[in-house]
N, C-alpha and C. Protein backbone atom coordinates (compact mmCIF):
# COMPACT_ATOMS: atom_id res chain seq x y z
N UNK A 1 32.41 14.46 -20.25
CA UNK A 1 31.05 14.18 -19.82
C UNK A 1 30.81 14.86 -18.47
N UNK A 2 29.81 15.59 -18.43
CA UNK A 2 29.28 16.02 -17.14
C UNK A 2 29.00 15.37 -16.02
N UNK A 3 29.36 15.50 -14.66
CA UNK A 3 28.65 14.76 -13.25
C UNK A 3 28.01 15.84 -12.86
N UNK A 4 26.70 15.03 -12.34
CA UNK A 4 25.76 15.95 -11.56
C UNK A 4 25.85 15.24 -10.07
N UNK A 5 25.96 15.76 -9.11
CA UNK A 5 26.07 14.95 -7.72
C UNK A 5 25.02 15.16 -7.07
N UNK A 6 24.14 14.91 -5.96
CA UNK A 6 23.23 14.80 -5.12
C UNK A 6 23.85 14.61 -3.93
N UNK A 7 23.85 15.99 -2.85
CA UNK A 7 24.04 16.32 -1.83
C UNK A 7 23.69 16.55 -0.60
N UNK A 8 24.03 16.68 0.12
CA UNK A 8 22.87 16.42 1.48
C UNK A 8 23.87 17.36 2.42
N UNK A 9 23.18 18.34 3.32
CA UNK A 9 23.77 19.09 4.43
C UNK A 9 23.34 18.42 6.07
N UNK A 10 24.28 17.98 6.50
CA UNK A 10 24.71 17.48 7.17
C UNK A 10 23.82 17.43 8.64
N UNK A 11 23.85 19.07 8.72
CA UNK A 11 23.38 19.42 9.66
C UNK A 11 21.88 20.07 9.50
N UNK A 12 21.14 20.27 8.19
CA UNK A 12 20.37 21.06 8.06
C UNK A 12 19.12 19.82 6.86
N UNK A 13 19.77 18.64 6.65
CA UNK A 13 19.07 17.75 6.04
C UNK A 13 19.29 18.34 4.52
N UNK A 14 18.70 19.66 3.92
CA UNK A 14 18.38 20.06 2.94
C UNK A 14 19.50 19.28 1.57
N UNK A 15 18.78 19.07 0.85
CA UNK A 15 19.68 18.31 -0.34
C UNK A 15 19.68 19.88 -1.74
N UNK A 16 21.23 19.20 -2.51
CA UNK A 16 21.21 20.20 -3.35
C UNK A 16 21.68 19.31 -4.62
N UNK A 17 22.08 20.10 -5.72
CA UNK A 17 22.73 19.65 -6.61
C UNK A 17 24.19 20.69 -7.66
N UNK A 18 25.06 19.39 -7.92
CA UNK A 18 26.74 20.13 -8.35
C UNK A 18 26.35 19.52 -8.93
N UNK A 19 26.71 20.30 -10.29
CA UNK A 19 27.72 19.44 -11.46
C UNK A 19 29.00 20.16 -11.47
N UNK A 20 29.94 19.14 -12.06
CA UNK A 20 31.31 19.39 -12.53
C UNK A 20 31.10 19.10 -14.20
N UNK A 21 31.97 19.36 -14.36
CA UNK A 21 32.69 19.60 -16.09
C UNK A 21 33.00 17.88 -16.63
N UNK A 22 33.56 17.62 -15.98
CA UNK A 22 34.19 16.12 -16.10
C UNK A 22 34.75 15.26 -14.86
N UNK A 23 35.49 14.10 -14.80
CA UNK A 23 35.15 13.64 -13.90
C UNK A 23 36.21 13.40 -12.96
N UNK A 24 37.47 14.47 -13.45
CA UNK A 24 38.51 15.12 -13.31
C UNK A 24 37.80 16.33 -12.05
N UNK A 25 37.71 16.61 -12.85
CA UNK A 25 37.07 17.59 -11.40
C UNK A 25 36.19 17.34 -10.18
N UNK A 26 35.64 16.56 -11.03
CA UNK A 26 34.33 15.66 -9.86
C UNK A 26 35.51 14.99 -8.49
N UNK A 27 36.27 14.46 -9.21
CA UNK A 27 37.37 13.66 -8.13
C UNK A 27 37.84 14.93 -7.38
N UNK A 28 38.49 15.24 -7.74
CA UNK A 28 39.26 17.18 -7.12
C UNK A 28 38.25 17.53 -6.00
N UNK A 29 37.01 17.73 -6.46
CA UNK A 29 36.25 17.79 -5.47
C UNK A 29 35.88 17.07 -4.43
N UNK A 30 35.52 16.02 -4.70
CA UNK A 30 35.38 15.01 -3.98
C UNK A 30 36.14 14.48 -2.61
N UNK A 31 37.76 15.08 -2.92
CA UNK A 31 38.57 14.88 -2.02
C UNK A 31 38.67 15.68 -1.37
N UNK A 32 38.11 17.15 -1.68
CA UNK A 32 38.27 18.11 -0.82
C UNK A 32 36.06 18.41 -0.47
N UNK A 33 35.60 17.27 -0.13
CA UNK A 33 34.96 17.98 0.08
C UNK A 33 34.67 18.71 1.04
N UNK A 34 33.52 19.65 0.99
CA UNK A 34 33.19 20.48 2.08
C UNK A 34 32.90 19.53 3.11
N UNK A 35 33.09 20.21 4.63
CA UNK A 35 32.95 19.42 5.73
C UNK A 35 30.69 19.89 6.14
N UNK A 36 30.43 18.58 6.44
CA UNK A 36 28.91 18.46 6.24
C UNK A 36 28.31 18.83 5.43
N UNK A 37 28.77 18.34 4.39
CA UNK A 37 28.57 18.26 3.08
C UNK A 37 28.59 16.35 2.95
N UNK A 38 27.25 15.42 2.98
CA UNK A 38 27.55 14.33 2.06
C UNK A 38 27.06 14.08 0.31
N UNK A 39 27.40 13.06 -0.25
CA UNK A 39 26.86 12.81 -1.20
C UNK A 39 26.02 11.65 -1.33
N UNK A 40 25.07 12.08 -1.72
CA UNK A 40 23.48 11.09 -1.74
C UNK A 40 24.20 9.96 -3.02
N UNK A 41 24.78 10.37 -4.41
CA UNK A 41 24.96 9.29 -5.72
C UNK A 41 25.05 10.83 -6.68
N UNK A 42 25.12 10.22 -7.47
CA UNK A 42 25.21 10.51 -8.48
C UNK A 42 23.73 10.44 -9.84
N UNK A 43 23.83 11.76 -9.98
CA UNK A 43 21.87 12.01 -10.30
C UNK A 43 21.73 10.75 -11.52
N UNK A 44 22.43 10.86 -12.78
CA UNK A 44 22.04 10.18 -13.88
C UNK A 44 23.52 8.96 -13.63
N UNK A 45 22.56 7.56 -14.48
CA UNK A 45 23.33 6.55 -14.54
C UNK A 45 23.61 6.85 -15.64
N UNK A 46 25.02 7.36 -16.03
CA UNK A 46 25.44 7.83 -17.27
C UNK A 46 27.24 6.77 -16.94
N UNK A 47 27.34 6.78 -15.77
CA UNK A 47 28.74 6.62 -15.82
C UNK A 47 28.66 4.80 -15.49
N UNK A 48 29.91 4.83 -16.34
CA UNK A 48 30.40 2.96 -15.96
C UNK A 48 30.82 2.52 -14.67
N UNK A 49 31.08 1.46 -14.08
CA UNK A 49 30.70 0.68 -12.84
C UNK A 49 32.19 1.69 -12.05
N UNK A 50 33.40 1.26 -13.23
CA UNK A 50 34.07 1.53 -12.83
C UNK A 50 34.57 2.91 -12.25
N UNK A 51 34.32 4.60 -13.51
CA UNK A 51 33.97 5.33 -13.01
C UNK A 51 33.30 5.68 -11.71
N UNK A 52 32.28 4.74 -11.54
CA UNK A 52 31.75 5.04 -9.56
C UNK A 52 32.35 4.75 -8.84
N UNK A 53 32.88 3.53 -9.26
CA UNK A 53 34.16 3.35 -8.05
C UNK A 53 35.15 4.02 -7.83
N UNK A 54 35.91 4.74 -9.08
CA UNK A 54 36.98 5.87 -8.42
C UNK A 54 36.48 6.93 -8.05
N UNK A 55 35.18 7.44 -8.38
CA UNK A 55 34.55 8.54 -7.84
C UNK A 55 34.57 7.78 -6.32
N UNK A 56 34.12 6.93 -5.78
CA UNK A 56 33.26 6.56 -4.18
C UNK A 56 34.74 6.50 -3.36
N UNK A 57 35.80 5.90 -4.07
CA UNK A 57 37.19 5.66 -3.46
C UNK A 57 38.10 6.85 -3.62
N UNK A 58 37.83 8.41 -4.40
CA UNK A 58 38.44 9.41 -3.97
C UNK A 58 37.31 10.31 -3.23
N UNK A 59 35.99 9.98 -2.87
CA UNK A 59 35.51 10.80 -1.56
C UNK A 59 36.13 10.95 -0.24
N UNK A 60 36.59 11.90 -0.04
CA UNK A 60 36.99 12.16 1.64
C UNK A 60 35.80 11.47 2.56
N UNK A 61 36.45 10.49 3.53
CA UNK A 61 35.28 10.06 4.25
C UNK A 61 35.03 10.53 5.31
N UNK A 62 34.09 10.43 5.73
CA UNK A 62 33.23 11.65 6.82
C UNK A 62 33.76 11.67 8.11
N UNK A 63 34.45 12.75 8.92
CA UNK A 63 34.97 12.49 10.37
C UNK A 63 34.67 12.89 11.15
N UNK A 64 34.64 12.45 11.99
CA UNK A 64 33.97 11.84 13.64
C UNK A 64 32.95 13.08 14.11
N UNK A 65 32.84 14.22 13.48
CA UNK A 65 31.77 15.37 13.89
C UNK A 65 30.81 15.29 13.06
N UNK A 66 31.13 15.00 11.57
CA UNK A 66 30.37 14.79 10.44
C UNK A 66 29.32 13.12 10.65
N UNK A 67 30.38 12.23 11.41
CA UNK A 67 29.28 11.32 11.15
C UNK A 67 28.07 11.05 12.35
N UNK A 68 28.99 12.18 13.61
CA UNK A 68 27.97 12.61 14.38
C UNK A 68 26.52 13.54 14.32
N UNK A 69 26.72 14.27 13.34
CA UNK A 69 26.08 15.05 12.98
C UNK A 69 24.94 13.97 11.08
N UNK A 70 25.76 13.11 10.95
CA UNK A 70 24.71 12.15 9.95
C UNK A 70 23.74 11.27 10.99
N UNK A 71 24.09 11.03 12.33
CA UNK A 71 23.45 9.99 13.03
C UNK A 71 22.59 11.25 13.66
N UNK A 72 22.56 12.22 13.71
CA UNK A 72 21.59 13.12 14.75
C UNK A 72 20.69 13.46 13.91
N UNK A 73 20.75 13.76 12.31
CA UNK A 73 20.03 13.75 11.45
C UNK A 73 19.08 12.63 11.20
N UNK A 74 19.91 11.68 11.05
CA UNK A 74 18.61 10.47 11.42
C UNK A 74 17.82 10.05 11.99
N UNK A 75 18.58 10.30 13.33
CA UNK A 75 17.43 10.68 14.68
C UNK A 75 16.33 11.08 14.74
N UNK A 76 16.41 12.58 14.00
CA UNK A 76 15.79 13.37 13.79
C UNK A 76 14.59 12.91 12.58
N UNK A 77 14.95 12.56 11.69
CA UNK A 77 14.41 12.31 10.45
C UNK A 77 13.20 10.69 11.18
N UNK A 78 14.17 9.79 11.86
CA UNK A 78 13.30 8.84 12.20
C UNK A 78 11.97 9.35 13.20
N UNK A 79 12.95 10.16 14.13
CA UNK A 79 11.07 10.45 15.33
C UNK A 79 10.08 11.30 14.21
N UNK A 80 10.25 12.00 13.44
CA UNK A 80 9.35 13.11 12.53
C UNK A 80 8.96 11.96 11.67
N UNK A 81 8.93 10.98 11.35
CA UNK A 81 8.67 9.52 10.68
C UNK A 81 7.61 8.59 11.66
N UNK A 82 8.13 8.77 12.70
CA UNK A 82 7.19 8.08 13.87
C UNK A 82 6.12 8.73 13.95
N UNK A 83 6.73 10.54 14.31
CA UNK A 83 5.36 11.18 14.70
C UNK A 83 4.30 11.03 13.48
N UNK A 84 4.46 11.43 12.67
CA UNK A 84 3.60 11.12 11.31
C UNK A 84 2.72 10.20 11.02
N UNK A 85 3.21 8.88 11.80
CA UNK A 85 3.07 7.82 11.63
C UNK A 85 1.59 7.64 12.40
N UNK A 86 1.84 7.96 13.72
CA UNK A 86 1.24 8.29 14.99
C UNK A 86 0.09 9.56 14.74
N UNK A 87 0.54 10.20 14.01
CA UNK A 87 -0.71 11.10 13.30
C UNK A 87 -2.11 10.77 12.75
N UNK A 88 -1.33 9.78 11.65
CA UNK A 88 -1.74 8.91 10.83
C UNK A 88 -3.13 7.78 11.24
N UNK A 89 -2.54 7.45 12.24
CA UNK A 89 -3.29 6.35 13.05
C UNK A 89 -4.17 7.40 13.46
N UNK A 90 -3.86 8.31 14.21
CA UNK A 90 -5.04 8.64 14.95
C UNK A 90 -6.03 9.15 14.22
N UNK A 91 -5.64 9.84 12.88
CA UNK A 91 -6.61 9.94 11.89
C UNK A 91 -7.62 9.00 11.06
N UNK A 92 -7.10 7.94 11.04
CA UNK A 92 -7.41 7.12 11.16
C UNK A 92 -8.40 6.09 11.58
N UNK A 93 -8.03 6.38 13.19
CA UNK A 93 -8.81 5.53 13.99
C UNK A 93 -10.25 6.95 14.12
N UNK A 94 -10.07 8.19 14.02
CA UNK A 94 -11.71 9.28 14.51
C UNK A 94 -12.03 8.69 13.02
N UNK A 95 -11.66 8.34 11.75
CA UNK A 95 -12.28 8.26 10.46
C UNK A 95 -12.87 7.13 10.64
N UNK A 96 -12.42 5.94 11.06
CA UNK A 96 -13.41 4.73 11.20
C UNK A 96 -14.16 4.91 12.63
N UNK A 97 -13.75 5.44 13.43
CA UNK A 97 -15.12 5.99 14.34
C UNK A 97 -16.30 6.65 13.79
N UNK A 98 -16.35 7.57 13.16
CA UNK A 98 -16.73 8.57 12.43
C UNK A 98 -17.58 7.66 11.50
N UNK A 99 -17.21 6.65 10.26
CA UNK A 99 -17.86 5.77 9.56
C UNK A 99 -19.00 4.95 10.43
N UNK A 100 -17.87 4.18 11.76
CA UNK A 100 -19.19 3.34 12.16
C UNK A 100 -20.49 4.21 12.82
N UNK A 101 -20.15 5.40 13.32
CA UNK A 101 -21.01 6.03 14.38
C UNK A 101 -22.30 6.63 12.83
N UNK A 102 -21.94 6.90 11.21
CA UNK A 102 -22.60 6.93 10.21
C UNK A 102 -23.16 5.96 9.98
N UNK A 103 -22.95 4.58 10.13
CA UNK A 103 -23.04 3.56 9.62
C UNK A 103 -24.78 3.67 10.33
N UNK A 104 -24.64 3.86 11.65
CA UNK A 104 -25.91 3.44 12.08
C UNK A 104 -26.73 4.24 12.05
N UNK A 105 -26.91 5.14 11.46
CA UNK A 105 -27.84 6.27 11.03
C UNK A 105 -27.73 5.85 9.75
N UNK A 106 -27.91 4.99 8.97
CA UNK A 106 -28.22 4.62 6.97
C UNK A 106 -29.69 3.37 7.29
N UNK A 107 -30.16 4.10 6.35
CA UNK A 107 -31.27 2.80 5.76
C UNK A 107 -30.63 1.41 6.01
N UNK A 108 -31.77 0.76 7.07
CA UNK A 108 -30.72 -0.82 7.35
C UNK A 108 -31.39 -1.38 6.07
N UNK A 109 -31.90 -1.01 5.36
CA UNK A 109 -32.84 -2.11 3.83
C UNK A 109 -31.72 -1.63 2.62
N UNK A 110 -30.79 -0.71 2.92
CA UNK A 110 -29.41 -0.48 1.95
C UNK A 110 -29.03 -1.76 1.41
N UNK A 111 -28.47 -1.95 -0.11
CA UNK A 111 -28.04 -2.82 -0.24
C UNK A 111 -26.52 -2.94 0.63
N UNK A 112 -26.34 -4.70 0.65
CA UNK A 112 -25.26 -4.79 1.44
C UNK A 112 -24.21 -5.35 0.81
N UNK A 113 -23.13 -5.21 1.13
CA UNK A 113 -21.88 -5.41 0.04
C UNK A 113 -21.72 -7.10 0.88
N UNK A 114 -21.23 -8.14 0.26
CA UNK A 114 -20.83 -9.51 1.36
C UNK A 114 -20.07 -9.98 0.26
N UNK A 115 -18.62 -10.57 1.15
CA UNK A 115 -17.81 -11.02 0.32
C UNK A 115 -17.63 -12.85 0.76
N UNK A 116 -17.62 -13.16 -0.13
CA UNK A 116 -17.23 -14.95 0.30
C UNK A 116 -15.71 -15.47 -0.34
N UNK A 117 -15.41 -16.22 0.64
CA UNK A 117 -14.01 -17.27 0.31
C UNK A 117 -14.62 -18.54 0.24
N UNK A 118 -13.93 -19.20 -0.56
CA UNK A 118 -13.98 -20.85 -0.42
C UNK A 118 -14.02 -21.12 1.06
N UNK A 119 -12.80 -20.38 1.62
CA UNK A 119 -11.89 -21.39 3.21
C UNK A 119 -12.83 -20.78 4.40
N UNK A 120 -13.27 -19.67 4.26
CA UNK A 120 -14.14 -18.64 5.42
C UNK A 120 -15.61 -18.46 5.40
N UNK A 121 -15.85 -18.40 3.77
CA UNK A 121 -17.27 -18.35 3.63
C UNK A 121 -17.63 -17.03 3.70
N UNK A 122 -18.71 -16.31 3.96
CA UNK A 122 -19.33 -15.15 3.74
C UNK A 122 -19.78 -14.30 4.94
N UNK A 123 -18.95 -13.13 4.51
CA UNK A 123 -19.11 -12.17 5.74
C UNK A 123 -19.15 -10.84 4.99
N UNK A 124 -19.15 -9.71 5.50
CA UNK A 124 -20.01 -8.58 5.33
C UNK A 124 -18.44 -7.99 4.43
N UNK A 125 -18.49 -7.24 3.65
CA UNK A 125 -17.43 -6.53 2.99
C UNK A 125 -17.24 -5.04 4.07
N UNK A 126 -18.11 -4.90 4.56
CA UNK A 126 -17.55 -3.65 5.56
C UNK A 126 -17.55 -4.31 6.68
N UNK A 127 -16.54 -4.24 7.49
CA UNK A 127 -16.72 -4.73 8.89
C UNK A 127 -17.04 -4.14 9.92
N UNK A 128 -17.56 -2.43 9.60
CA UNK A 128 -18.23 -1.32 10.46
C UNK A 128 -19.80 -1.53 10.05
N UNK A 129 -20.05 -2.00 9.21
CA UNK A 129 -21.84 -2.58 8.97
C UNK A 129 -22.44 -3.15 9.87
N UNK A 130 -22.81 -2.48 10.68
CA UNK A 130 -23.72 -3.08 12.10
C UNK A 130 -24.79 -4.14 11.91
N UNK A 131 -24.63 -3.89 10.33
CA UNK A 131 -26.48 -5.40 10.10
C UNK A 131 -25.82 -6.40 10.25
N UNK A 132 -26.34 -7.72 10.00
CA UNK A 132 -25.80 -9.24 10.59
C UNK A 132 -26.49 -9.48 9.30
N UNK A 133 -25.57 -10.95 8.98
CA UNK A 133 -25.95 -11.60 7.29
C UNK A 133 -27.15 -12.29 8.04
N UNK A 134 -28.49 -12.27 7.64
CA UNK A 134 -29.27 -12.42 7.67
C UNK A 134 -29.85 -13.86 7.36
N UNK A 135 -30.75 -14.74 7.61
CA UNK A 135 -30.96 -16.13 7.02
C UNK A 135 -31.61 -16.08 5.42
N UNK A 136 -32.02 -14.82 4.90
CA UNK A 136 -32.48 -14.45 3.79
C UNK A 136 -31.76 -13.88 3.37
N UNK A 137 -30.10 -13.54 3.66
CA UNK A 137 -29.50 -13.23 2.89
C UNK A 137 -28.56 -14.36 2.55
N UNK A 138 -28.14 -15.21 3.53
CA UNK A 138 -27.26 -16.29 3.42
C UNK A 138 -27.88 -17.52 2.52
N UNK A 139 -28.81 -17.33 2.12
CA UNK A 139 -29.61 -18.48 1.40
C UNK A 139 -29.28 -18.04 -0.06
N UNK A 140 -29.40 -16.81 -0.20
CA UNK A 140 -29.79 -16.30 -1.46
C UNK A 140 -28.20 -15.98 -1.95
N UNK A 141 -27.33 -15.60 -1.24
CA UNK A 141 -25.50 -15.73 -1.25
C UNK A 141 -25.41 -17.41 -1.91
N UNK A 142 -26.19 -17.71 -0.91
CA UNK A 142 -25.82 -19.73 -1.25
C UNK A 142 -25.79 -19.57 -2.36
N UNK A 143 -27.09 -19.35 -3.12
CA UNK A 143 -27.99 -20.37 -3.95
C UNK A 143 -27.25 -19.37 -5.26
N UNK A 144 -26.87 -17.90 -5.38
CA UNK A 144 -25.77 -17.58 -6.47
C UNK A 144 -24.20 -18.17 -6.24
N UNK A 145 -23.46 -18.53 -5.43
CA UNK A 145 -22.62 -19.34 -5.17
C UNK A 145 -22.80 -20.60 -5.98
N UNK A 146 -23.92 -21.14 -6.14
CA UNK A 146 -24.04 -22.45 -6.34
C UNK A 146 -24.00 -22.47 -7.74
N UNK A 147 -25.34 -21.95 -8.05
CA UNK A 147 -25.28 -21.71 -9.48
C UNK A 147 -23.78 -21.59 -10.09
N UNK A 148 -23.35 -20.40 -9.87
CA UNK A 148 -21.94 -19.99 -10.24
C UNK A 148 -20.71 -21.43 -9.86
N UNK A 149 -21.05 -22.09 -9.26
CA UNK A 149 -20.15 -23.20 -9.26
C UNK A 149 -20.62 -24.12 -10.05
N UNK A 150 -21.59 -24.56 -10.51
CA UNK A 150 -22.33 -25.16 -12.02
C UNK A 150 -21.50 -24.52 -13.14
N UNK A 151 -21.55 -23.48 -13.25
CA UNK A 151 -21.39 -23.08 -14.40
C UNK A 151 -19.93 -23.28 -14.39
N UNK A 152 -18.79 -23.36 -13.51
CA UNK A 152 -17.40 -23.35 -13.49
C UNK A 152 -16.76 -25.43 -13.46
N UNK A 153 -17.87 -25.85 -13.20
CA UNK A 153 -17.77 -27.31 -12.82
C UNK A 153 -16.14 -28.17 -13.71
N UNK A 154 -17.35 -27.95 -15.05
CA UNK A 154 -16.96 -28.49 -15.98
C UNK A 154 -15.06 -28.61 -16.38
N UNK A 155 -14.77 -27.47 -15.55
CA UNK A 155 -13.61 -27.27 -15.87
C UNK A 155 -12.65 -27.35 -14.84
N UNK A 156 -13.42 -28.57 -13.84
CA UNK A 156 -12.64 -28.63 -12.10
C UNK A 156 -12.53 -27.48 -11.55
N UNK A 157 -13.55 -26.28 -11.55
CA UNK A 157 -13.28 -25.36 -10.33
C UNK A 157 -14.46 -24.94 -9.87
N UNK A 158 -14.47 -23.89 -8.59
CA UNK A 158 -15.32 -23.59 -7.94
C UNK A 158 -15.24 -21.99 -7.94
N UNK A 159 -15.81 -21.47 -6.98
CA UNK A 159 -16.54 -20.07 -6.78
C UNK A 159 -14.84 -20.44 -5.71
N UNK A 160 -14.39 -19.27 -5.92
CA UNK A 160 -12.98 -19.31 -4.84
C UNK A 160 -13.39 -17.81 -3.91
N UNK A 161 -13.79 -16.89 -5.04
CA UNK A 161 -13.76 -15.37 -4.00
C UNK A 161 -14.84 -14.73 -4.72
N UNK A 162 -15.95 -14.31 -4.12
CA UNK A 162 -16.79 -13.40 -4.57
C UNK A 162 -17.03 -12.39 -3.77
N UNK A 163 -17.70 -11.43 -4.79
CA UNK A 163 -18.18 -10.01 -3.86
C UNK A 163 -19.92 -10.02 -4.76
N UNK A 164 -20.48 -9.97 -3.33
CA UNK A 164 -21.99 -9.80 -3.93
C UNK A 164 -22.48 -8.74 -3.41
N UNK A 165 -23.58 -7.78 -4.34
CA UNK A 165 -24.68 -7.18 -3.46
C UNK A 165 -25.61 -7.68 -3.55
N UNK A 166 -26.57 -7.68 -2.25
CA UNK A 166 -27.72 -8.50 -2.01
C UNK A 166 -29.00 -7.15 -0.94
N UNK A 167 -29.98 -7.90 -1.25
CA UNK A 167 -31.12 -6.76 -0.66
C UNK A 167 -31.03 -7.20 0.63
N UNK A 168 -30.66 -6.94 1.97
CA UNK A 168 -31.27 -7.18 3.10
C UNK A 168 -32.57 -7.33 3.97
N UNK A 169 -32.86 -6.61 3.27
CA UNK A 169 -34.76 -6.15 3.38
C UNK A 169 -35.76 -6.46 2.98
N UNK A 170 -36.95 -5.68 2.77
CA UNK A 170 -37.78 -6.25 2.52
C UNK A 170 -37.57 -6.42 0.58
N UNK A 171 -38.04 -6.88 -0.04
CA UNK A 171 -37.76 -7.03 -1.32
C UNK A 171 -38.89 -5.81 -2.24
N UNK A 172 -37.88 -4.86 -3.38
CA UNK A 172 -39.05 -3.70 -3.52
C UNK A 172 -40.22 -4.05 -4.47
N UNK A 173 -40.53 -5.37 -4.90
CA UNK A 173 -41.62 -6.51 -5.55
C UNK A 173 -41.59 -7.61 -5.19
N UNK A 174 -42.72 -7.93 -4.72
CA UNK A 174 -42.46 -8.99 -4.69
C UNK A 174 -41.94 -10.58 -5.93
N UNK A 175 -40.75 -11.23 -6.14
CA UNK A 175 -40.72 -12.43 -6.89
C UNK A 175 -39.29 -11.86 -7.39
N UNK A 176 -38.83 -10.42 -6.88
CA UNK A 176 -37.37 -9.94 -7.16
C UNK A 176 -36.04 -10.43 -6.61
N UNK A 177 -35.19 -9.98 -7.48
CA UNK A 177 -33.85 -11.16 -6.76
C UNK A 177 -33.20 -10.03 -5.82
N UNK A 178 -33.24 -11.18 -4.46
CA UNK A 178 -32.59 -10.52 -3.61
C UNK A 178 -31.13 -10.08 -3.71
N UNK A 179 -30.45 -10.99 -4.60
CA UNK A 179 -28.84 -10.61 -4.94
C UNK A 179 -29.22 -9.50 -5.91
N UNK A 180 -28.88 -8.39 -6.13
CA UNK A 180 -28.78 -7.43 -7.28
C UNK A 180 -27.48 -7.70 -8.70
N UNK A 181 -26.31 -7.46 -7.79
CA UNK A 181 -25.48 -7.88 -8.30
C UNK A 181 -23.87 -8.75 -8.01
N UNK A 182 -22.95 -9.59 -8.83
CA UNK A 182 -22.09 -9.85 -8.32
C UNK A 182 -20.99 -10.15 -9.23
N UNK A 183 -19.63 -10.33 -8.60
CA UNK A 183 -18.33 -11.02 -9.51
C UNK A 183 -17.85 -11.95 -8.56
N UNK A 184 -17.36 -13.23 -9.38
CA UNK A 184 -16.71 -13.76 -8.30
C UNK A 184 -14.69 -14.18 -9.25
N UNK A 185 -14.28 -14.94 -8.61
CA UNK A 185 -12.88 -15.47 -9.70
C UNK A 185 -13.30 -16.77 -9.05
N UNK A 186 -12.69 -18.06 -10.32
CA UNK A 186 -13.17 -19.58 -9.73
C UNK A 186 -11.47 -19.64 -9.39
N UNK A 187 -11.59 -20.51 -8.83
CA UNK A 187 -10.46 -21.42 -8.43
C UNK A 187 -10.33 -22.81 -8.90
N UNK A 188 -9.12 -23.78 -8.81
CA UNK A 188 -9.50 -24.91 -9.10
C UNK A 188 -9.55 -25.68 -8.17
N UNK A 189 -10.92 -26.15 -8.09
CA UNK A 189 -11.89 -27.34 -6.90
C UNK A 189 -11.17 -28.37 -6.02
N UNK A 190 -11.73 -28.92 -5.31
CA UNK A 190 -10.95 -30.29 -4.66
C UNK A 190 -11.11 -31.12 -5.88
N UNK A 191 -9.92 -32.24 -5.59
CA UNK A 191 -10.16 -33.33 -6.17
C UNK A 191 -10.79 -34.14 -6.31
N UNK A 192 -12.36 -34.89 -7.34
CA UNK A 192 -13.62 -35.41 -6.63
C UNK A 192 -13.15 -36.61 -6.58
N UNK A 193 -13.46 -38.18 -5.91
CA UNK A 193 -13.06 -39.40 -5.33
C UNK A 193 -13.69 -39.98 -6.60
């Protein structure tokens, strides 16, 4: 049966791949391996528990330049992980600058996304949305909340999490529903006395 190994250079990060013939040779090698040269595993789970173990217990283990040279690699590998990271954020943070500084240049009569919890209640689904839930919007959130907890009653639960859109504005007829549209999931209710 063939081994395929997964390799790693020591000093240069870059990974490669050996196979051997069998696992006769795989060992042979193994004991002589090249210096900064490690092994990542073994590519396919083809081999039994035990096979890995005489493979892992005839690897030459790594000395004192080699495992200096695995910890400088990491080093290395961790700050280029940080920096990225740190990239990341800052991209990040000009993209939600960038959103809110858009935000206030949009039609404030846009529909508005508002999400409700049982435990918190109802607040805006964007939190860069400069409009404020409105007393004509919080009524009209209520009063589909409510409904929607009628309809879930029967079966001990409530409105647990919804996402609604609702008109902020002026309404484009008058006698139209200010909620457009919504989903919510019920939960199951307090216990009634």
């Amino acid at each position: 049966m063939k081994i395929m190994l997964k390799l790693e250079n020591l000093k240069t990060g870059e990974t490669s791949f050996q196979e051997f013939p069998d696992e006769e040779a795989t060992t042979a090698w193994l004991r002589e391996r090249p210096r900064f040269t490690d092994v990542l595993g073994v590519v396919f789970e083809g081999l039994s528990r035990e096979q890995n173990d005489r493979l892992k217990g005839a690897m030459r283990p790594l000395d004192e330049e080699e495992r200096a040279a695995e910890k400088a690699l990491a080093e290395v590998r961790e700050k280029a992980a940080e920096a990225a990271a740190l990239a990341r954020e800052k991209e990040n943070v000009a993209a939600r600058a960038a959103h809110r500084e858009a935000q206030k240049n949009l039609d404030p009569n846009r529909p508005m996304e508002v999400r409700f919890r049982y435990d918190t209640g109802l607040q805006l689904a964007d939190p860069d949305d400069p409009r404020g839930i409105s007393d004509e919007v919080r009524a009209a959130c209520t009063a589909w909340i409510e409904e929607r907890n009628e309809w879930v009653a029967s079966r001990g639960q409530i409105v647990g999490e919804a996402k609604i859109t609702v008109l902020p504005g002026a309404l484009p007829k008058p006698g139209a529903d200010r909620v457009q549209h919504g989903s919510f999931v019920p939960v199951t209710g307090p216990k009634k006395a």
